[in-house]
C-alpha atoms as a PDB file:
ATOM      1  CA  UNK A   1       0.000   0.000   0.000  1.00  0.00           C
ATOM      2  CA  UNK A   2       1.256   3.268  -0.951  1.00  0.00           C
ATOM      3  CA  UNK A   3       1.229   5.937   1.772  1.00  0.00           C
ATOM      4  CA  UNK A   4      -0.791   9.270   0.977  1.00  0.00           C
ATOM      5  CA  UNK A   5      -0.029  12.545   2.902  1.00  0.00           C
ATOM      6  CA  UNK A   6      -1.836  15.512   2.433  1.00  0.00           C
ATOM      7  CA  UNK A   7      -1.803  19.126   4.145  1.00  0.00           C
ATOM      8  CA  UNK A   8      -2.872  18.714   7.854  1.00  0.00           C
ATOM      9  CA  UNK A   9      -5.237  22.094   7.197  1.00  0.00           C
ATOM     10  CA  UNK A  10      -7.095  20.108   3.651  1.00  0.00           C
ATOM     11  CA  UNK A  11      -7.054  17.020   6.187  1.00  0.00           C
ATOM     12  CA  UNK A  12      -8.537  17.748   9.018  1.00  0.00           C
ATOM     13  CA  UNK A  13     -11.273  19.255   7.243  1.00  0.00           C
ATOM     14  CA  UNK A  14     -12.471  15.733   6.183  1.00  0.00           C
ATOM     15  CA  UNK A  15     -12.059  14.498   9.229  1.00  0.00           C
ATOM     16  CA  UNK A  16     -15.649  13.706  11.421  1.00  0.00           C
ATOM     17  CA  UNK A  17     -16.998  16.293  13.454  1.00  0.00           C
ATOM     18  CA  UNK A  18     -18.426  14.335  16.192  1.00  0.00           C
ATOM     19  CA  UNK A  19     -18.653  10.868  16.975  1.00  0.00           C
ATOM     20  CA  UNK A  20     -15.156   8.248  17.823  1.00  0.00           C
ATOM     21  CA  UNK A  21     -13.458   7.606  14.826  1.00  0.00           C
ATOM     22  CA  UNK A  22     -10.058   5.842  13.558  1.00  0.00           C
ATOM     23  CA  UNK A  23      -8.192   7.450  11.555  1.00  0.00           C
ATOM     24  CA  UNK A  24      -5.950   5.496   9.363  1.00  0.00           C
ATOM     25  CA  UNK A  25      -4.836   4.421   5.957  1.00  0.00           C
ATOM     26  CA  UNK A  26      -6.331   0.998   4.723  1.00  0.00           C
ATOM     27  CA  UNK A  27      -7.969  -0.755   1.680  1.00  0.00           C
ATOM     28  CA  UNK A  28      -9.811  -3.508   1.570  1.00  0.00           C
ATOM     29  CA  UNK A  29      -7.527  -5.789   2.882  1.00  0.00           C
ATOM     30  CA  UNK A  30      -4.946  -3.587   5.158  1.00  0.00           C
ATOM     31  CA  UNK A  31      -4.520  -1.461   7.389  1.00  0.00           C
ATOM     32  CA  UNK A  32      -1.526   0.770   8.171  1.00  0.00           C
ATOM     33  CA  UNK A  33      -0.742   0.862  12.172  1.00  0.00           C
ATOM     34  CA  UNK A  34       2.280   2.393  13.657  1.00  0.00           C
ATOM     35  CA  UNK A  35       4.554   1.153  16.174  1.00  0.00           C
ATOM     36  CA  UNK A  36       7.766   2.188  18.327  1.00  0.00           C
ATOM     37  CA  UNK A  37      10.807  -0.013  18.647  1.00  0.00           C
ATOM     38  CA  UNK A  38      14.655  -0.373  19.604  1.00  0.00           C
ATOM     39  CA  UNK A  39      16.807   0.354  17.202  1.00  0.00           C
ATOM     40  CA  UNK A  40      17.937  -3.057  16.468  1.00  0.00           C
ATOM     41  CA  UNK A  41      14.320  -4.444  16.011  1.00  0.00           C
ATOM     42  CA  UNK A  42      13.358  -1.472  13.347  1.00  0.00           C
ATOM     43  CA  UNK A  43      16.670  -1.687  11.603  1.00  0.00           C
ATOM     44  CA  UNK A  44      16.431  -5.756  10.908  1.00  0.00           C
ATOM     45  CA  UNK A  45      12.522  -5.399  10.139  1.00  0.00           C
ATOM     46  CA  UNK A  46      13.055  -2.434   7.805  1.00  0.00           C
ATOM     47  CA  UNK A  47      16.183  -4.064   6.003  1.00  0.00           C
ATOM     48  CA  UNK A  48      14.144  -7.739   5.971  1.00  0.00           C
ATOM     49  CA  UNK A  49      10.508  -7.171   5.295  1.00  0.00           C
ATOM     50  CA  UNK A  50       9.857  -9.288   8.460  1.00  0.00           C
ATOM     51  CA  UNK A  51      10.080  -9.196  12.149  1.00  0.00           C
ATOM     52  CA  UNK A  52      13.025 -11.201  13.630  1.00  0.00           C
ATOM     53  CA  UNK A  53      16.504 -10.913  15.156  1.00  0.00           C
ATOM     54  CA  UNK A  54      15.885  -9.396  18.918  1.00  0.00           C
ATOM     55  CA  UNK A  55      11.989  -9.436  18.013  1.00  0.00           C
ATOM     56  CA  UNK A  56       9.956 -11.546  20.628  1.00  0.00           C
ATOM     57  CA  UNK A  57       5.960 -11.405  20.790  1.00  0.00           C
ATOM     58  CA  UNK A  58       6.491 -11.631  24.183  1.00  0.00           C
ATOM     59  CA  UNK A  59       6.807  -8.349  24.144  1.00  0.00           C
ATOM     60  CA  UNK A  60       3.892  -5.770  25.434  1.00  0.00           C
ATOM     61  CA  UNK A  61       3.527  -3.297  22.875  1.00  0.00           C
ATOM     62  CA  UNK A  62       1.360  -0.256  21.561  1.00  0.00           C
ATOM     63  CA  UNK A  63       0.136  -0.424  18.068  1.00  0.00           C
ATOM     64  CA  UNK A  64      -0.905   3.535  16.891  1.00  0.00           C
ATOM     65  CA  UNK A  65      -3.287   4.047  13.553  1.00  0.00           C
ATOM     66  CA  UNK A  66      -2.063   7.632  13.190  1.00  0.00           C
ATOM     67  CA  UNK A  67       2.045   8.220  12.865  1.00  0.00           C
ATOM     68  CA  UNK A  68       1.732  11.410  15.015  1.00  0.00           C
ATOM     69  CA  UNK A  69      -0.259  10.088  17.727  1.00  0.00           C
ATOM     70  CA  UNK A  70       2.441   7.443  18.050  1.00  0.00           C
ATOM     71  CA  UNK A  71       5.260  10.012  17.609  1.00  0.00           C
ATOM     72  CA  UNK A  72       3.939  11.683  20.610  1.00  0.00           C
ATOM     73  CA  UNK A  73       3.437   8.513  22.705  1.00  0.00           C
ATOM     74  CA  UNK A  74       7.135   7.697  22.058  1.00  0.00           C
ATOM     75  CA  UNK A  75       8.172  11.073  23.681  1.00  0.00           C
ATOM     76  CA  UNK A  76       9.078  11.952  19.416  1.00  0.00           C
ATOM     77  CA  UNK A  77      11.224   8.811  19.442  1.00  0.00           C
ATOM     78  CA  UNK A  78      13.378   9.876  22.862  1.00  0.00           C
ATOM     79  CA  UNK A  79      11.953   7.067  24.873  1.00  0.00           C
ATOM     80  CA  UNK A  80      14.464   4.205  25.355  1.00  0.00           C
ATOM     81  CA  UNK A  81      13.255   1.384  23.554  1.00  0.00           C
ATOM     82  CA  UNK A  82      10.708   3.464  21.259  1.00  0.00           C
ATOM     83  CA  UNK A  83      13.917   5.427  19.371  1.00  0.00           C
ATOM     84  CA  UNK A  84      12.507   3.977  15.626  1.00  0.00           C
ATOM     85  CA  UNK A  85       8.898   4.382  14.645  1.00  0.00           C
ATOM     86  CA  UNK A  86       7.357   2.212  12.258  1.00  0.00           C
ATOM     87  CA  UNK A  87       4.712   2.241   9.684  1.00  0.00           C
ATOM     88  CA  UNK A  88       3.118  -2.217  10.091  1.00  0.00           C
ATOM     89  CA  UNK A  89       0.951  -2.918   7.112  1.00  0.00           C
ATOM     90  CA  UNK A  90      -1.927  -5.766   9.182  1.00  0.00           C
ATOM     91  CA  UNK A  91      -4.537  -7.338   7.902  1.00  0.00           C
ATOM     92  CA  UNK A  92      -7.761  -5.568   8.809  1.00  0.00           C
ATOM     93  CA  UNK A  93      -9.148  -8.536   9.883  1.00  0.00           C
ATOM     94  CA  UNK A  94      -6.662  -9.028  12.424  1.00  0.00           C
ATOM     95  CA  UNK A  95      -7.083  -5.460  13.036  1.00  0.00           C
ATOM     96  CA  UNK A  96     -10.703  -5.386  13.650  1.00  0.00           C
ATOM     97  CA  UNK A  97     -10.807  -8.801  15.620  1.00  0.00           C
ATOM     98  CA  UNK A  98      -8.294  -7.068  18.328  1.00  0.00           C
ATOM     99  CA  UNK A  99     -10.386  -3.717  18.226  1.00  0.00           C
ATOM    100  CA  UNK A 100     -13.408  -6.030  19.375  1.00  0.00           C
ATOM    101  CA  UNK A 101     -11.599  -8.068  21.986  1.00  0.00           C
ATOM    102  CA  UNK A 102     -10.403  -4.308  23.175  1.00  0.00           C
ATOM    103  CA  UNK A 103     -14.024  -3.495  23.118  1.00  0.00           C
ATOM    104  CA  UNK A 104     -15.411  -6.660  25.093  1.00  0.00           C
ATOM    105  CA  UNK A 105     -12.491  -6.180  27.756  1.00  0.00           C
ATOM    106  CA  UNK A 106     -13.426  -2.531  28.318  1.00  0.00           C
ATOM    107  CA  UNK A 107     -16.841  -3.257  28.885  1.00  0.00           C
ATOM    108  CA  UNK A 108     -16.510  -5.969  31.331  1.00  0.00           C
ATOM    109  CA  UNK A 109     -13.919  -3.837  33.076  1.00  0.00           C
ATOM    110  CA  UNK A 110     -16.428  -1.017  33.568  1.00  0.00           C
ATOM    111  CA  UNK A 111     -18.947  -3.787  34.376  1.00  0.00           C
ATOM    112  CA  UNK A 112     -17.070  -4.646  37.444  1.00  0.00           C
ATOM    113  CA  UNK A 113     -15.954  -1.418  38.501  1.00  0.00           C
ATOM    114  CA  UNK A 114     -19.827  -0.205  37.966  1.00  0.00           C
ATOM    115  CA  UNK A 115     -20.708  -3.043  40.706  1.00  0.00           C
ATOM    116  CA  UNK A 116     -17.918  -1.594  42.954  1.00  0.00           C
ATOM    117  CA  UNK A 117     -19.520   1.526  42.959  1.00  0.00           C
ATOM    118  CA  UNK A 118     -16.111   3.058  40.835  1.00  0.00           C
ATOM    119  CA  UNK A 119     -16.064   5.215  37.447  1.00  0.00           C
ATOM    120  CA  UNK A 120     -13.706   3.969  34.290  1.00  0.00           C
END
């Protein structure tokens, strides 16, 4: 998938007044998320096409649909282990399966805190 950029000003307005939204790049099949690494981890993934080398899915990590919302999350790539920002093509059906297990595990989380008399 090629990457478009456009003027934030022309952008934003297209964006949705109201409502919750994600904004991202995607086609029928894609989606383009954005995610902070080490140095070591971006270089062999960016030189490779693939995750590998010091890569382990062990590892807790924050996926970002927007590159500056993720820039800003990874202190503008200061924060030690989030130095390299990268743009992760997904499939959207992965994408939208883990948005809806998000989704479940939110609600029952405010379920229970509901019942313990606490706000989310």
């Amino acid at each position: 998938m090629q990457l478009a950029t456009e003027n934030y000003l022309i952008q934003v307005s297209n964006w949705p007044e109201k409502g919750k939204h994600i904004l991202a790049q995607f086609d029928e099949n894609s989606i383009v998320v954005y995610q902070a690494y080490r140095p070591e981890i971006a270089s062999f993934a960016a030189s490779k096409g693939y995750f590998g080398g010091e890569f382990s899915l062990s590892r807790m990590s924050w996926i970002k649909p927007n590159f500056l919302w993720m820039m800003y999350r990874s202190g503008w790539g200061t924060k030690t282990g989030q130095e390299v920002i990268l743009a992760v093509t997904i499939k959207r059906t992965a994408f939208e399966f883990h948005q809806m297990l998000y989704i479940q595990i939110l609600f029952q989380l405010f379920i229970k805190l509901k019942k313990n008399g606490k706000k989310l």
